[in-house]
C-alpha atoms as a PDB file:
ATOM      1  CA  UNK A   1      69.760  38.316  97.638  1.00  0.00           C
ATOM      2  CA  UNK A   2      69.955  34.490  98.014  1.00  0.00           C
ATOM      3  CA  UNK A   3      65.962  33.635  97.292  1.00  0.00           C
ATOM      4  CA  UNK A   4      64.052  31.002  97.322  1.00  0.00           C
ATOM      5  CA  UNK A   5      61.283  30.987  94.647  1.00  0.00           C
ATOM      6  CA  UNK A   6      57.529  28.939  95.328  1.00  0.00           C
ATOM      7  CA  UNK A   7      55.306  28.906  92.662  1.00  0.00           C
ATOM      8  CA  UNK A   8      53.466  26.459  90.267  1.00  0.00           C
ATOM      9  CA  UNK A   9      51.643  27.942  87.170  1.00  0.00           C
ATOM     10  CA  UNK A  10      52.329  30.342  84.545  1.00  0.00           C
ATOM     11  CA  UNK A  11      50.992  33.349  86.645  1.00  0.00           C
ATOM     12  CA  UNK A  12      54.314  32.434  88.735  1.00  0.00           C
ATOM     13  CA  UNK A  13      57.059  32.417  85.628  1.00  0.00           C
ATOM     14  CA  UNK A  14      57.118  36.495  84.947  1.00  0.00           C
ATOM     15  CA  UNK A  15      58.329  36.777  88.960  1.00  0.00           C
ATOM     16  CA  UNK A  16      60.825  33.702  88.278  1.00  0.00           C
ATOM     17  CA  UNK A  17      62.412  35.215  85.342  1.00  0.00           C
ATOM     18  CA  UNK A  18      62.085  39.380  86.543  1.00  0.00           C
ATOM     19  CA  UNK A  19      64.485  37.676  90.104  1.00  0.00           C
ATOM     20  CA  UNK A  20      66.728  35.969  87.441  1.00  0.00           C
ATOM     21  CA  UNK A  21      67.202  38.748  84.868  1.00  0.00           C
ATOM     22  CA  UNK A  22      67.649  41.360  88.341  1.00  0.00           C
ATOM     23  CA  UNK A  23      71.041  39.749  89.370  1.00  0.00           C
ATOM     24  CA  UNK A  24      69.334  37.855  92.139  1.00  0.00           C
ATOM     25  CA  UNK A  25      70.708  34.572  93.015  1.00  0.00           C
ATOM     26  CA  UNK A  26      67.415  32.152  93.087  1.00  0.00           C
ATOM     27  CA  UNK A  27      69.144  29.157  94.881  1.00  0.00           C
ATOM     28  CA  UNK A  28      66.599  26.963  94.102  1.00  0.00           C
ATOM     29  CA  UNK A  29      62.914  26.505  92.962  1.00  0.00           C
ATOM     30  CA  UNK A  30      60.072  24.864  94.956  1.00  0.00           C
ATOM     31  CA  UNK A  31      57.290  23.631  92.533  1.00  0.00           C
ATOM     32  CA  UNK A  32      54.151  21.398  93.055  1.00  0.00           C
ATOM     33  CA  UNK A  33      55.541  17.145  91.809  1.00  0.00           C
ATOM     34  CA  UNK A  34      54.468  17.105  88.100  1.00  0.00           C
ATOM     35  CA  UNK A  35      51.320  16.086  87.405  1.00  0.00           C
ATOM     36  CA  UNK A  36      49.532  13.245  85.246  1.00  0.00           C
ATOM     37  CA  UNK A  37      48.015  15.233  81.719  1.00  0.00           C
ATOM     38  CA  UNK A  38      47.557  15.389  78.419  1.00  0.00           C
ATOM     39  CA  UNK A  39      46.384  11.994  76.311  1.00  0.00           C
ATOM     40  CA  UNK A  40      49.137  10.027  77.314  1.00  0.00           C
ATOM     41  CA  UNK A  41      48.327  10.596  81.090  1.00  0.00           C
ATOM     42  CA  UNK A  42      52.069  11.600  81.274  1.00  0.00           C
ATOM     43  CA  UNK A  43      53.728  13.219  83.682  1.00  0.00           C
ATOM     44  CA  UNK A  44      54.225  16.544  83.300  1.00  0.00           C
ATOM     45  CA  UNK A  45      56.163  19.350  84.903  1.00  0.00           C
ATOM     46  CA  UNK A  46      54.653  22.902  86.336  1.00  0.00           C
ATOM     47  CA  UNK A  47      55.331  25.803  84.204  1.00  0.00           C
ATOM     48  CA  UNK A  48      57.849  26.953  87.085  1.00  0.00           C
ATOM     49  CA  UNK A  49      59.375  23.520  86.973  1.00  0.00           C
ATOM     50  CA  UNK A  50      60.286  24.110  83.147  1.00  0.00           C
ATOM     51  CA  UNK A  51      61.734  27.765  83.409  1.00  0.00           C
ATOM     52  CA  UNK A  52      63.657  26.813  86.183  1.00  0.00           C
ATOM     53  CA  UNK A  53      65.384  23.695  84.543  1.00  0.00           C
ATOM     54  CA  UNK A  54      65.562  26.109  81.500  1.00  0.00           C
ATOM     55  CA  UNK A  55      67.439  28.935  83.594  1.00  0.00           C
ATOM     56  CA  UNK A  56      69.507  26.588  85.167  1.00  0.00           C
ATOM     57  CA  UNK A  57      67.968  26.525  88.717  1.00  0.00           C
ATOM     58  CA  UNK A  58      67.756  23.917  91.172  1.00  0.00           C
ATOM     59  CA  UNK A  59      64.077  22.531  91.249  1.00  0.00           C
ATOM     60  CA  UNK A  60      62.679  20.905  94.527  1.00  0.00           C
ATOM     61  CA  UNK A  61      59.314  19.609  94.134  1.00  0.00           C
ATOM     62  CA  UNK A  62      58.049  17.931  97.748  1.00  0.00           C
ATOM     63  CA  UNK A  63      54.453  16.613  98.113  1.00  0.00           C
ATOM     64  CA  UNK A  64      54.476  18.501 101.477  1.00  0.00           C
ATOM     65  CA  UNK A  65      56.521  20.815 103.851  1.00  0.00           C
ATOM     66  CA  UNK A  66      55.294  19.605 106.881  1.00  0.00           C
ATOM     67  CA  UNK A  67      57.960  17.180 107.246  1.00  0.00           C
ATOM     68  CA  UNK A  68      61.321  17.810 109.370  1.00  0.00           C
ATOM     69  CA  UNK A  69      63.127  16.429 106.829  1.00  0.00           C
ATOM     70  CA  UNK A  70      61.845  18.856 104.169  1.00  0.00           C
ATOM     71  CA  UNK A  71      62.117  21.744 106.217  1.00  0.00           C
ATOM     72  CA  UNK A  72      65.856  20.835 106.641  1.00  0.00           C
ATOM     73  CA  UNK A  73      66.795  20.767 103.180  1.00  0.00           C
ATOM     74  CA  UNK A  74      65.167  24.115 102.392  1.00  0.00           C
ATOM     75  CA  UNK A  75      66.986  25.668 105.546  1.00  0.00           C
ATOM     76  CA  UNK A  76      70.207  24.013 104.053  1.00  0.00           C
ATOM     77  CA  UNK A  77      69.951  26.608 101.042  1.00  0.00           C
ATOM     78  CA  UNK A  78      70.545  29.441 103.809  1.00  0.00           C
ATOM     79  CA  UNK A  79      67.839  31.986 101.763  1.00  0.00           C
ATOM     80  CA  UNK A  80      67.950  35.447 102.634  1.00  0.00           C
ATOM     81  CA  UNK A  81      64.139  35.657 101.710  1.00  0.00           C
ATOM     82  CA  UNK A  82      61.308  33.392  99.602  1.00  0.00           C
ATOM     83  CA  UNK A  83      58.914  34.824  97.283  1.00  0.00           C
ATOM     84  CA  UNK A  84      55.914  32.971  96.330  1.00  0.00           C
ATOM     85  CA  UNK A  85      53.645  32.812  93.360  1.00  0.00           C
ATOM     86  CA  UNK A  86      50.230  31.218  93.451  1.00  0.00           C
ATOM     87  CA  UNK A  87      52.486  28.192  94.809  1.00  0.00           C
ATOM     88  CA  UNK A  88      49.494  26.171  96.233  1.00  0.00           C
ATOM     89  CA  UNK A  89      51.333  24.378  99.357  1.00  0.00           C
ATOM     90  CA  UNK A  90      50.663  25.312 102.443  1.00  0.00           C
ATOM     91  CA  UNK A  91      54.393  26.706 104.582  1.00  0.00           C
ATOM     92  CA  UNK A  92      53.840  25.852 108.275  1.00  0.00           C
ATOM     93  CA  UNK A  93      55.211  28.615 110.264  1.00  0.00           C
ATOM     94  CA  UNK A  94      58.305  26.779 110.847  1.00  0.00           C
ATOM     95  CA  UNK A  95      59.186  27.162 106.900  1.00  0.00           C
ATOM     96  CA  UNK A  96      57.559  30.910 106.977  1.00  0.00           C
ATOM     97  CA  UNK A  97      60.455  31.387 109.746  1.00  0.00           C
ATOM     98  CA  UNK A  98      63.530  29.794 107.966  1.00  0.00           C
ATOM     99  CA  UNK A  99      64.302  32.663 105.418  1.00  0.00           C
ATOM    100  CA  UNK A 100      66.380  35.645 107.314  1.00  0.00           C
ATOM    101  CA  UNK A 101      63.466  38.495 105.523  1.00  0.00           C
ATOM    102  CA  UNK A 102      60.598  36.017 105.849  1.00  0.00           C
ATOM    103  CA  UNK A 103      58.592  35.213 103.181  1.00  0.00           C
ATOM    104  CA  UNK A 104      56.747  37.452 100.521  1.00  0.00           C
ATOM    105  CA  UNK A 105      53.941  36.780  98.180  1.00  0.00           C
ATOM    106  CA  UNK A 106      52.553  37.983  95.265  1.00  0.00           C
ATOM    107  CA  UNK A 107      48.665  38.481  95.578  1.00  0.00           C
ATOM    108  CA  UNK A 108      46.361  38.530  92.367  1.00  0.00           C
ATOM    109  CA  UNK A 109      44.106  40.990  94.114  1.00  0.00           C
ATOM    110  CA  UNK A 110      43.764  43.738  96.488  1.00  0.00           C
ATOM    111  CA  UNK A 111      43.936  42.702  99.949  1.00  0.00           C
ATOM    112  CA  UNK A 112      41.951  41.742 102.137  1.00  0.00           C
ATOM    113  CA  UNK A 113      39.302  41.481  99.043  1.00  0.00           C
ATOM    114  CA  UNK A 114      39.566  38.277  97.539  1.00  0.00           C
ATOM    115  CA  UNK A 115      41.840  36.233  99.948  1.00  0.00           C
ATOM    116  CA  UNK A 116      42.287  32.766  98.910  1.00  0.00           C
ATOM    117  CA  UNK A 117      43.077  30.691  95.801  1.00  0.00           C
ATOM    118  CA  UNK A 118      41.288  32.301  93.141  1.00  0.00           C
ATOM    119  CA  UNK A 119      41.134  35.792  93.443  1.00  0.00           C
ATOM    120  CA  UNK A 120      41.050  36.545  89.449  1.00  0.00           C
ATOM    121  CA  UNK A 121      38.321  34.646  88.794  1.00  0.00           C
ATOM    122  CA  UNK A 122      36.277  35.286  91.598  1.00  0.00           C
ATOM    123  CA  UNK A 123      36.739  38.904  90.749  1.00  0.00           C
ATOM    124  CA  UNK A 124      35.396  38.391  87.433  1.00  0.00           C
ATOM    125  CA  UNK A 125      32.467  36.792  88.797  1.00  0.00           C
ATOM    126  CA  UNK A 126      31.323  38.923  91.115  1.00  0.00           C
ATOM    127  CA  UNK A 127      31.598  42.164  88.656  1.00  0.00           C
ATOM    128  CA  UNK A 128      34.611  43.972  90.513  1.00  0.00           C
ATOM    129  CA  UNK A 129      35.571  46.800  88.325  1.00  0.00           C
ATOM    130  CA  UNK A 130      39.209  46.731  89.278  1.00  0.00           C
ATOM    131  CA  UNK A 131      41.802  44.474  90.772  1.00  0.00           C
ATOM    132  CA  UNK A 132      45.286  44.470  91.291  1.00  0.00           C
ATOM    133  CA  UNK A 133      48.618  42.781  92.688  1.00  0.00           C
ATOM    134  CA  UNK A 134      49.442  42.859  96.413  1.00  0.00           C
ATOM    135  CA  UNK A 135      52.714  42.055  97.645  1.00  0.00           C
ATOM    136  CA  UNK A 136      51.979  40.839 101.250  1.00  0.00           C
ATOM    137  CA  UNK A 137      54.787  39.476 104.011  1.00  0.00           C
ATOM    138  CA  UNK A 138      52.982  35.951 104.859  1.00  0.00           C
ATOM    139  CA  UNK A 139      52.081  34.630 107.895  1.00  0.00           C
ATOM    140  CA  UNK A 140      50.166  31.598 109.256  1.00  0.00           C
ATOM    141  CA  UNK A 141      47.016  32.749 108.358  1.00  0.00           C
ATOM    142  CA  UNK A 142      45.086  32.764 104.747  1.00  0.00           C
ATOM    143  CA  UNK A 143      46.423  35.915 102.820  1.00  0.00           C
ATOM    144  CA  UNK A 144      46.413  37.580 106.439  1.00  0.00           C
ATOM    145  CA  UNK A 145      49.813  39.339 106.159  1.00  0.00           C
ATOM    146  CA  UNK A 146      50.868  42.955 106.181  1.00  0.00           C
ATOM    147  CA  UNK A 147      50.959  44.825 103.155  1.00  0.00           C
ATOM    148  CA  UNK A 148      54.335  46.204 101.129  1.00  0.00           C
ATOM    149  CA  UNK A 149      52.503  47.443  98.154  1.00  0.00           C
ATOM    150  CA  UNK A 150      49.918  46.944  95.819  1.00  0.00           C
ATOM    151  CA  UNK A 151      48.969  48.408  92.255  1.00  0.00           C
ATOM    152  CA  UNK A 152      45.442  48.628  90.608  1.00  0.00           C
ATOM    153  CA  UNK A 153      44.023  47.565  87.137  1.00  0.00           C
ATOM    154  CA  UNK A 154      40.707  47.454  85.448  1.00  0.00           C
ATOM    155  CA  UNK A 155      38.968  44.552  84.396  1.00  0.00           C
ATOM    156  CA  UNK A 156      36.696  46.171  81.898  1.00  0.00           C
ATOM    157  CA  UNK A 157      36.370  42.842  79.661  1.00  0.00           C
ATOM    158  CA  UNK A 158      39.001  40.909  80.323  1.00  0.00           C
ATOM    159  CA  UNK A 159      38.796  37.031  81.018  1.00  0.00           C
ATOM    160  CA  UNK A 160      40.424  35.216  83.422  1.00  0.00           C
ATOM    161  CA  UNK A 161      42.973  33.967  80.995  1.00  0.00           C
ATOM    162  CA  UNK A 162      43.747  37.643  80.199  1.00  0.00           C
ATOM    163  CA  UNK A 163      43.505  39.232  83.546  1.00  0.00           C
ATOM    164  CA  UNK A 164      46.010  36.374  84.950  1.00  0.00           C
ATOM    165  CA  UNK A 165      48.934  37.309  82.225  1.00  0.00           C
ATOM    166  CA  UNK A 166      47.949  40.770  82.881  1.00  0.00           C
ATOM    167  CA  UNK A 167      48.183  40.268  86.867  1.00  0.00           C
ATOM    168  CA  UNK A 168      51.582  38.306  86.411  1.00  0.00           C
ATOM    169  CA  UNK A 169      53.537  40.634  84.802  1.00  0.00           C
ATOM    170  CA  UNK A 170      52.648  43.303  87.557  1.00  0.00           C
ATOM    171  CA  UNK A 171      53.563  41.378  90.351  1.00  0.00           C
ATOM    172  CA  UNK A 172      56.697  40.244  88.650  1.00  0.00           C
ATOM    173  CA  UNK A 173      58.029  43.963  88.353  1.00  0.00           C
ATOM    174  CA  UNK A 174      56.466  44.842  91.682  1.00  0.00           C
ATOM    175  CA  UNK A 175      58.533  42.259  93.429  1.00  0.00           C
ATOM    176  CA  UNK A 176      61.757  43.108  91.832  1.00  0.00           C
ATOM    177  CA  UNK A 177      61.082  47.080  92.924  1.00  0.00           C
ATOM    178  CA  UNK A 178      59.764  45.700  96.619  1.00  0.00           C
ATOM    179  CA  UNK A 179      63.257  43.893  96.872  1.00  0.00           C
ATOM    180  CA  UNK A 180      65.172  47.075  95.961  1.00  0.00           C
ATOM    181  CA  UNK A 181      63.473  48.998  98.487  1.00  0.00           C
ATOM    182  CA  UNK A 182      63.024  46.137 101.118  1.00  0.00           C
ATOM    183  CA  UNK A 183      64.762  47.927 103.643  1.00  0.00           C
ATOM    184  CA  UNK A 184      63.044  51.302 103.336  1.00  0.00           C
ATOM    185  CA  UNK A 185      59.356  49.794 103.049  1.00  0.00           C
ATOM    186  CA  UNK A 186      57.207  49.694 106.059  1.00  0.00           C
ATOM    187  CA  UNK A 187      54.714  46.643 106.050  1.00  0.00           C
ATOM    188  CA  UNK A 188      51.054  47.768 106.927  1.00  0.00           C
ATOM    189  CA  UNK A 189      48.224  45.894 108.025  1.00  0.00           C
ATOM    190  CA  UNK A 190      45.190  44.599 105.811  1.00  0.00           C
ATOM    191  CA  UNK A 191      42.208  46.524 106.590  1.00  0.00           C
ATOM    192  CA  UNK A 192      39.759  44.856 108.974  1.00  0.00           C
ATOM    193  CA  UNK A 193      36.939  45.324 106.787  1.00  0.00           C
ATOM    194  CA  UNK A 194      36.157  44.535 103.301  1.00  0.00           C
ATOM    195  CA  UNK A 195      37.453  40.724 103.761  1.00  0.00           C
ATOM    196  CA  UNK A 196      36.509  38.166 101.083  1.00  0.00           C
ATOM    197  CA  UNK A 197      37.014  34.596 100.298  1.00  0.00           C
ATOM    198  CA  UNK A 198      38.086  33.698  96.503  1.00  0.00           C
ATOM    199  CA  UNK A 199      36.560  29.862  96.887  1.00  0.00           C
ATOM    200  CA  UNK A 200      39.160  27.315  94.912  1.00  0.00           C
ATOM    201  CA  UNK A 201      36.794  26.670  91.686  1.00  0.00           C
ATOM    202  CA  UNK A 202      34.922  23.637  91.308  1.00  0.00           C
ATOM    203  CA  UNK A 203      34.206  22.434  87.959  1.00  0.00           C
ATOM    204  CA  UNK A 204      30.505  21.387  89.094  1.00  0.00           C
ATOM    205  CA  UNK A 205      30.069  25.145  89.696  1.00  0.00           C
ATOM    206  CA  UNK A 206      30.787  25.906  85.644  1.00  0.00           C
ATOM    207  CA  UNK A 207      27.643  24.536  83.986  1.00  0.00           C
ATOM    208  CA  UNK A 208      25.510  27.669  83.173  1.00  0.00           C
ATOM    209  CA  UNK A 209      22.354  28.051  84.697  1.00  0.00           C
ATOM    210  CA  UNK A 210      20.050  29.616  82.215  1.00  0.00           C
ATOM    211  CA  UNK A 211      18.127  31.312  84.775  1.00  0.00           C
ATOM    212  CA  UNK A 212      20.566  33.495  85.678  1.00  0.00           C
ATOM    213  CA  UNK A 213      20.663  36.876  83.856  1.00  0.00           C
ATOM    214  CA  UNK A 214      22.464  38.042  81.012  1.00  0.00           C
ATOM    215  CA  UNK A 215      25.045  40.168  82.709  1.00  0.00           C
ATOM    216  CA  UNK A 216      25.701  37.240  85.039  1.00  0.00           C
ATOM    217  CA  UNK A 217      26.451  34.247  82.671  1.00  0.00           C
ATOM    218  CA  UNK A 218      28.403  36.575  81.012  1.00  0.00           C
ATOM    219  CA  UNK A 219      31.082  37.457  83.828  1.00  0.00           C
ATOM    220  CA  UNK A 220      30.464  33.485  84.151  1.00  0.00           C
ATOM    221  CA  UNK A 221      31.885  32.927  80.948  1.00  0.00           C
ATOM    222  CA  UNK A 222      34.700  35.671  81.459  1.00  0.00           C
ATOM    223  CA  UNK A 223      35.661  34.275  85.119  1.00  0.00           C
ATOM    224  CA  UNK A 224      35.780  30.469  83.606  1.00  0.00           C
ATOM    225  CA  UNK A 225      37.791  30.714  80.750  1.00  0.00           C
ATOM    226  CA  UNK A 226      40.106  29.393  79.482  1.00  0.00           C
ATOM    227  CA  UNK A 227      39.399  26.842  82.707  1.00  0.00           C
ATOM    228  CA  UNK A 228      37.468  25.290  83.419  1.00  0.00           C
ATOM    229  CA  UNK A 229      35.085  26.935  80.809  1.00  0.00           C
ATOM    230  CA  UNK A 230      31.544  27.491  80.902  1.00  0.00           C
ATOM    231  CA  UNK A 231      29.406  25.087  79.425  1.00  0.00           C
ATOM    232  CA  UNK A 232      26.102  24.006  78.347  1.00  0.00           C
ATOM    233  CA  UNK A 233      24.660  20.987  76.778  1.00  0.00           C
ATOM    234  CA  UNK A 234      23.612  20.790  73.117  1.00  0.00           C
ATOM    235  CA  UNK A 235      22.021  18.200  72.647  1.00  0.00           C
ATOM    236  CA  UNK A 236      24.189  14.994  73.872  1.00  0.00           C
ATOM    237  CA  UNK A 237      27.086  17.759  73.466  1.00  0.00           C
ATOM    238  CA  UNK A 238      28.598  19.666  76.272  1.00  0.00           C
ATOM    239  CA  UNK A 239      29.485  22.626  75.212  1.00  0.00           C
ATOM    240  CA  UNK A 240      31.829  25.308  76.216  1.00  0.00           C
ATOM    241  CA  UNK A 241      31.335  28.876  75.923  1.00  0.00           C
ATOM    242  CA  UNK A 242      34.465  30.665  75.813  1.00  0.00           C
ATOM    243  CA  UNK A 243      33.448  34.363  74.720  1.00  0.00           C
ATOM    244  CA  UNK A 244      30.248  35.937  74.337  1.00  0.00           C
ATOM    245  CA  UNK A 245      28.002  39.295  74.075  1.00  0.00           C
ATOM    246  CA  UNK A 246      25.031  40.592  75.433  1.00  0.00           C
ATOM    247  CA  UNK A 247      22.102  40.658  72.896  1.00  0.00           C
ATOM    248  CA  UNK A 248      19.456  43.069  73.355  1.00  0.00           C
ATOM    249  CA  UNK A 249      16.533  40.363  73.485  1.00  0.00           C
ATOM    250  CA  UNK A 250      14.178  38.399  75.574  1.00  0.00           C
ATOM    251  CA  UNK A 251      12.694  35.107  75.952  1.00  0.00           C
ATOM    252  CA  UNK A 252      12.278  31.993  78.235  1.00  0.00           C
ATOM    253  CA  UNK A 253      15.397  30.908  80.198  1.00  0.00           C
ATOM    254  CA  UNK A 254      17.898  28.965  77.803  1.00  0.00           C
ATOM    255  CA  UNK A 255      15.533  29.454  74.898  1.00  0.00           C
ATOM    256  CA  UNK A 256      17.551  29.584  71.397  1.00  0.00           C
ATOM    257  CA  UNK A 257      16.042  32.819  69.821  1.00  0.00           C
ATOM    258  CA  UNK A 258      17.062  33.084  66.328  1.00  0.00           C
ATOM    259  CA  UNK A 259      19.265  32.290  63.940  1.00  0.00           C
ATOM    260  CA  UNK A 260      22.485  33.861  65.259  1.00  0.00           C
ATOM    261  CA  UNK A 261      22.000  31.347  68.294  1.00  0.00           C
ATOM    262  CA  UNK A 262      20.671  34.440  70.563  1.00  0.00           C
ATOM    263  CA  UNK A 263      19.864  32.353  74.447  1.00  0.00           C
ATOM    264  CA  UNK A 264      17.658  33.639  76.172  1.00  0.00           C
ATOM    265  CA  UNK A 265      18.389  34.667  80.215  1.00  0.00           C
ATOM    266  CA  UNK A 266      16.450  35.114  82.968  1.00  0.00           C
ATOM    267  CA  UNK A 267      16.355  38.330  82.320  1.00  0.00           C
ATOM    268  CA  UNK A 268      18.150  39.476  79.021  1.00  0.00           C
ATOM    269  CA  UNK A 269      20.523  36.973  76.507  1.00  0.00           C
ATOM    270  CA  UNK A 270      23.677  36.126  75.535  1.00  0.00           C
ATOM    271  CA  UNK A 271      24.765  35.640  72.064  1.00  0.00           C
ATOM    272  CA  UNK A 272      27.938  33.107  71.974  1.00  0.00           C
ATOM    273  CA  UNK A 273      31.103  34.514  70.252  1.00  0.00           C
ATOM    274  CA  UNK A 274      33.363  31.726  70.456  1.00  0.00           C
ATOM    275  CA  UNK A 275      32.602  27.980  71.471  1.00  0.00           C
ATOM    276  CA  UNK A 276      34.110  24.531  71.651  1.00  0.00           C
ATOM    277  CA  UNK A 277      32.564  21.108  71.724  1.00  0.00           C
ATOM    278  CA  UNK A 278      34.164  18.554  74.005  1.00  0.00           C
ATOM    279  CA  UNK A 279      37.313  17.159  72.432  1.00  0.00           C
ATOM    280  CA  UNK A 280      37.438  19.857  69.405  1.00  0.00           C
ATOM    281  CA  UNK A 281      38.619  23.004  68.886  1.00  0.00           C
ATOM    282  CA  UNK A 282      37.759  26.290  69.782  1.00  0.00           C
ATOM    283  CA  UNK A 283      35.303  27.353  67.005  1.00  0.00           C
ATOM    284  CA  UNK A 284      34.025  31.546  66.234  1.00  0.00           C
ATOM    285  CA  UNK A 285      29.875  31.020  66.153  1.00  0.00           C
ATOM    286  CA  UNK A 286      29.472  31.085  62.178  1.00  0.00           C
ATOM    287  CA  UNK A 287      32.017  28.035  61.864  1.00  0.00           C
ATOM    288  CA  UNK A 288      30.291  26.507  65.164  1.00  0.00           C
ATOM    289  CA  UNK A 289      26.945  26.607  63.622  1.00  0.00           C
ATOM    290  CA  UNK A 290      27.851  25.237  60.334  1.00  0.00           C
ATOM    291  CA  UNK A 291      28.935  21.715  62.094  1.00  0.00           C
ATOM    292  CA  UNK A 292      26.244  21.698  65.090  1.00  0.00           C
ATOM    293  CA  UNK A 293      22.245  21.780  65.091  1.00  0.00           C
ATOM    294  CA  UNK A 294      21.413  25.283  67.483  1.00  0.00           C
ATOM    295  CA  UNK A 295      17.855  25.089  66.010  1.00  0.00           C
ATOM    296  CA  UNK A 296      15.477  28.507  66.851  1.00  0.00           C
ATOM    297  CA  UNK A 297      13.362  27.719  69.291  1.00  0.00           C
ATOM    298  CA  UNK A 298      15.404  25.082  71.216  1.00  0.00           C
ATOM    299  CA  UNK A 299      15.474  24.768  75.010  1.00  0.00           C
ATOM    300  CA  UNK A 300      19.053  24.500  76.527  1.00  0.00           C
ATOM    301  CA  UNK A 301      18.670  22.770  79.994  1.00  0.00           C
END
């Protein structure tokens, strides 16, 4: 099929590469422009942006499809169908209507839970025992479109960092075995009930709050790394937590209990696994503690 591939981040590059290495002919690539990073404040290109250039596809990277002109040059590429990954444009309808098959999207969750832009971590978050990959046809509306399939995982312990590779590489063979069967699968409608809203992630909403409980700040912690990361403040340190375990103890919110740098919960603690100060690497506690004061007894606001 002549496709037309959307998608930004690395969760997008296993679908890229599975429509490649199928015999598909991806005609070109749509990517969000490259974005200031890094030090240098150079621009950099998406993670689709790279594979594509390294596969030898055509990369288009507009600001928005809104515009005639746009719209034009992706009709010019006559696509049979697009598939998007966690592309993060908006497609008017009049885009969602220029492929012959429409346009199909690969879901990090189990629709209609979890609609929105970040399903994975939101999952986390909210304690979901399993997710999964839905492959949906879009349509105008937010992660509104009829089902072609859809495959469960656990989360168990996973963090978002994990879950998202995890995620990827299920949707990528999903949409290769949707597009073999396209013409034999019948598209059915999300349920009515059971609709949720995965919120974009704002990094004002990472900062621990000690009163929470123990169970809580720890799906926190899971559903926040490796970004935006959890964090505290230590001092005049901010602090991230990147891993942690539950610790069988009790004690004043954000109280430091012993030695081991035990925090106390609202109800229950934490006991931090792996950390990382602002600007420095990712430390395991005993190496964190050696370098940084955690006294006993300490209040963490």
């Amino acid at each position: 099929m002549r496709i037309i591939f959307m998608g930004t981040p690395d969760f997008a590059v296993p679908t890229l590469r599975a429509l490649h290495a199928a015999g598909h002919e991806v005609v070109a690539a749509y990517t969000q422009p490259p974005r200031r990073s890094g030090r240098g404040k150079k621009e950099q290109p998406s993670a689709v942006h790279r594979v594509a250039e390294e596969l030898g596809i055509p990369v288009r990277h507009p600001v928005s499809l809104r515009k005639e002109e746009a719209q034009q040059e992706l009709a010019a590429f006559q696509p049979d169908i697009a598939v998007v990954a966690a592309y993060g444009l908006i497609l008017p309808q009049a885009v969602l209507d220029i492929p012959t098959h429409g346009c199909l999207n690969v879901h990090g969750s189990i629709l209609p839970r979890w609609r929105g832009a970040a399903p994975v971590q939101r999952a986390i978050e909210a304690g979901d025992k399993t997710t999964g990959i839905t492959i949906m046809q879009m349509e105008a509306g937010l992660d509104t479109g009829p089902m072609l399939a859809k495959v469960e995982t656990p989360i168990t312990s996973k963090t978002a960092g994990e879950l998202t590779e995890e995620l990827a590489e299920l949707g990528a063979n999903m949409m290769v075995e949707v597009l073999e069967q396209l013409d034999q699968i019948e598209a059915v409608p999300q349920p009515k009930d059971g609709v949720t809203y995965a919120s974009k992630i704002d990094k004002a909403e990472a900062r621990i709050d000690w009163n929470d409980d123990a169970a809580a700040v720890e799906r926190k912690v899971r559903a926040f790394a490796p970004f935006p990361g959890a964090w505290f403040e230590l001092g005049d340190n901010r602090v991230k937590l990147l891993l942690v375990e539950a610790a069988d103890e009790q004690g004043a919110a954000g109280k430091i209990l012993d030695e081991t740098m035990t925090i106390a919960c609202g109800t229950g603690a934490i006991r931090p696994v792996r950390l990382q100060r602002a600007g420095k690497p990712a430390l395991d506690r005993d190496e964190f503690l050696r370098g940084n004061a955690a006294s006993k007894g300490a209040i963490l606001t």
